[in-house]
Protein backbone atom coordinates (compact mmCIF):
# COMPACT_ATOMS: atom_id res chain seq x y z
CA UNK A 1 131.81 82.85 128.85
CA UNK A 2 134.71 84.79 127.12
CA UNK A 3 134.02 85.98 123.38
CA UNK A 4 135.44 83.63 121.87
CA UNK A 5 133.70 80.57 123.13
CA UNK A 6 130.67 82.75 122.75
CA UNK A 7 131.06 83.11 118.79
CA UNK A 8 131.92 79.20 118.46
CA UNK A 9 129.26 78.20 120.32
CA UNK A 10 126.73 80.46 118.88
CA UNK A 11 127.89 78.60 115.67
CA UNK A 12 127.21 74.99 116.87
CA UNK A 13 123.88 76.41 118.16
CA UNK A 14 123.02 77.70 114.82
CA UNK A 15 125.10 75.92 112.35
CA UNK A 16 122.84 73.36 109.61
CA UNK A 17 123.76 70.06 110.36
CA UNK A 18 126.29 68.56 112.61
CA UNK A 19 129.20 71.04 111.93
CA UNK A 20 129.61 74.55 110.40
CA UNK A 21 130.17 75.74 107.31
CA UNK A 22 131.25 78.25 105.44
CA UNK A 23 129.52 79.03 102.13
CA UNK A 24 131.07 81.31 99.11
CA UNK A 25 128.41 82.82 96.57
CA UNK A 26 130.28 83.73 93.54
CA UNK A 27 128.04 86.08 92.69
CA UNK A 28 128.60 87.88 96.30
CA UNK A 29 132.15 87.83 95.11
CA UNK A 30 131.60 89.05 91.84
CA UNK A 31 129.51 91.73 93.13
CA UNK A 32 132.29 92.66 95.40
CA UNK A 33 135.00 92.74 92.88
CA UNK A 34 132.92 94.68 90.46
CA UNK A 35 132.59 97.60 93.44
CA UNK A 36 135.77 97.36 94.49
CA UNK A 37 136.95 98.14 90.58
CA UNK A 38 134.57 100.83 90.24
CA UNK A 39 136.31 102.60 93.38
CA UNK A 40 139.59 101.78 92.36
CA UNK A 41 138.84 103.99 88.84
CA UNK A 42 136.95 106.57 90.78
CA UNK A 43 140.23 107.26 92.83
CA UNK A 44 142.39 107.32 90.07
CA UNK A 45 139.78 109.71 88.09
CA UNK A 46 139.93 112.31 91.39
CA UNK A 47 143.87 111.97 91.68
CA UNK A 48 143.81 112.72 88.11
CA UNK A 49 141.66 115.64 87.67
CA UNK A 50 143.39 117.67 90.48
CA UNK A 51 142.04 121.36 90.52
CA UNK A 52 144.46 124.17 88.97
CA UNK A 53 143.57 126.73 92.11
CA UNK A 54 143.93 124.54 95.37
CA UNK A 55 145.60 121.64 94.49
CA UNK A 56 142.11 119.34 95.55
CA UNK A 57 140.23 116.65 94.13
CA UNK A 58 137.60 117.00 92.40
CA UNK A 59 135.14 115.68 94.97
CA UNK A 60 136.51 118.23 97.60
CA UNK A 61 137.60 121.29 95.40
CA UNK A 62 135.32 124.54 96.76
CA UNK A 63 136.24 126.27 93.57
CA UNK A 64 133.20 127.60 91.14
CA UNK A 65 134.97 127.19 87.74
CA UNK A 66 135.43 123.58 86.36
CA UNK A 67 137.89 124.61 83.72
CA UNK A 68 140.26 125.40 86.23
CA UNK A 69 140.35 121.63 87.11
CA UNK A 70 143.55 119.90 84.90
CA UNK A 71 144.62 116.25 84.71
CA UNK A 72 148.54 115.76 86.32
């Protein structure tokens, strides 16, 4: 059975009810957004706070002194 047959009839097998359906939770989606924001202003925050000495981000600069660290 190729793979997609496999997937559509696993879905008739185990859908509720006569057909399937798809279900959105908005709080899933919520969820989601929120985390997706939060990673979104983490990025920005490393681009941001380049270190002085090597030219890395934060969250892969091997330097000892923080102060070094300046915003571009």
């Amino acid at each position: 059975m190729p793979y997609t047959h496999f997937w559509h009839h696993y879905v008739q097998q185990h859908a509720n009810g006569a057909g399937s359906t798809l279900t959105f939770d908005p709080a899933m989606a919520f969820a989601a957004a929120v985390c997706l924001f939060l990673v979104a202003c983490w990025a920005a925050y490393q681009v941001q706070s380049r270190c002085r000495n090597c030219g890395a981000i934060p969250a892969r600069c091997h330097c000892r002194p923080v102060r070094d660290r300046q915003r571009f």
